[in-house]
Protein backbone atom coordinates (compact mmCIF):
# COMPACT_ATOMS: atom_id res chain seq x y z
CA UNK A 1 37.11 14.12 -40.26
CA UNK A 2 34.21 14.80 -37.23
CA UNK A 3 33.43 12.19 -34.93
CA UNK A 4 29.60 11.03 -35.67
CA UNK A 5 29.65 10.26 -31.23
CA UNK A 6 30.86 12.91 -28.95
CA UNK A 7 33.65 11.77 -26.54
CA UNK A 8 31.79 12.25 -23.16
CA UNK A 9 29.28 10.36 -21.78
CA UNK A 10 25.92 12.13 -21.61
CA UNK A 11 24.29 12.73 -18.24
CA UNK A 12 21.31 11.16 -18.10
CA UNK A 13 18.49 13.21 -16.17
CA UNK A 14 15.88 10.78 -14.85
CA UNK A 15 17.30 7.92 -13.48
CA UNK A 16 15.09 5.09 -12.53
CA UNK A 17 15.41 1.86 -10.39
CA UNK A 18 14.83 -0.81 -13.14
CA UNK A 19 12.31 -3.11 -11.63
CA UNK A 20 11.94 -7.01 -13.10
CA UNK A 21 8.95 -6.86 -15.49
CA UNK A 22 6.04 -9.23 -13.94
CA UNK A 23 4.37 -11.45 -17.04
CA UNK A 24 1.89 -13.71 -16.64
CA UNK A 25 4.15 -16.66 -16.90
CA UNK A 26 5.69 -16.21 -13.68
CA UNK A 27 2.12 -15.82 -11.54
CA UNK A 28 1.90 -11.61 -11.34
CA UNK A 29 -1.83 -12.28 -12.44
CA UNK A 30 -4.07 -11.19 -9.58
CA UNK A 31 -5.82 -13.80 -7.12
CA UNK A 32 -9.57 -14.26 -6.77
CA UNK A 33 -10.92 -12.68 -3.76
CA UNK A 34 -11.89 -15.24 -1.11
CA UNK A 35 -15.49 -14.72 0.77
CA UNK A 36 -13.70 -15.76 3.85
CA UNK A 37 -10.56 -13.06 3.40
CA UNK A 38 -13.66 -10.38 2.81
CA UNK A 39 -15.42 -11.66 6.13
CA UNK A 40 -12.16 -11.31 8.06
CA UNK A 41 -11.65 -7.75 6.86
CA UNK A 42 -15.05 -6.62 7.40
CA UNK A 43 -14.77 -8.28 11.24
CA UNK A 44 -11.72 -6.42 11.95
CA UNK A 45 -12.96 -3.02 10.90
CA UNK A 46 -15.92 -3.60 13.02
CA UNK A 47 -13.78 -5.05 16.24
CA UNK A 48 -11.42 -1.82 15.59
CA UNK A 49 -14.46 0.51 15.41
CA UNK A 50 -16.53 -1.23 18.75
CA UNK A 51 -13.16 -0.47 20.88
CA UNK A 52 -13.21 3.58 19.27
CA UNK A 53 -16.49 4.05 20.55
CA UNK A 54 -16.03 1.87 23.83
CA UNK A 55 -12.71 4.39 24.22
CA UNK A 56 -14.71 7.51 23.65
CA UNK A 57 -17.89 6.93 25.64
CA UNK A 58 -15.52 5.91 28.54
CA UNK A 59 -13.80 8.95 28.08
CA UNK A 60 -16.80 10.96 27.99
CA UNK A 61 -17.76 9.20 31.22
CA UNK A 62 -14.97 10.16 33.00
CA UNK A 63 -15.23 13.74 31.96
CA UNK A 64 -18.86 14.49 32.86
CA UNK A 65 -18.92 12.05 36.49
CA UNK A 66 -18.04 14.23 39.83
């Protein structure tokens, strides 16, 4: 009488790292953004983009004086 299973284990093709499933009763619902976390961020990109331009127009200063 056949065997309604084969014998061997079949390979499975796309394995996956199983990752814990995030519901909303353990807090994976997203936070409010805060004014004050928006301010920071928008301070920081400015800061970062005075001391690019300070960089390059010092640079360009060095490369055009005798």
């Amino acid at each position: 009488m056949p065997r309604a299973l084969p014998n061997r284990r079949i390979p499975r093709h796309h394995l996956m790292l199983h990752r814990p499933l995030h519901h909303r009763a353990h807090g994976a619902e997203a936070k409010p953004l805060r004014t004050s976390d928006l301010v920071l961020a928008l301070l920081g990109v400015a800061l970062l983009g005075g001391f690019a331009l300070m960089a390059a127009f010092t640079l360009a200063a060095g490369a055009t004086a005798p």
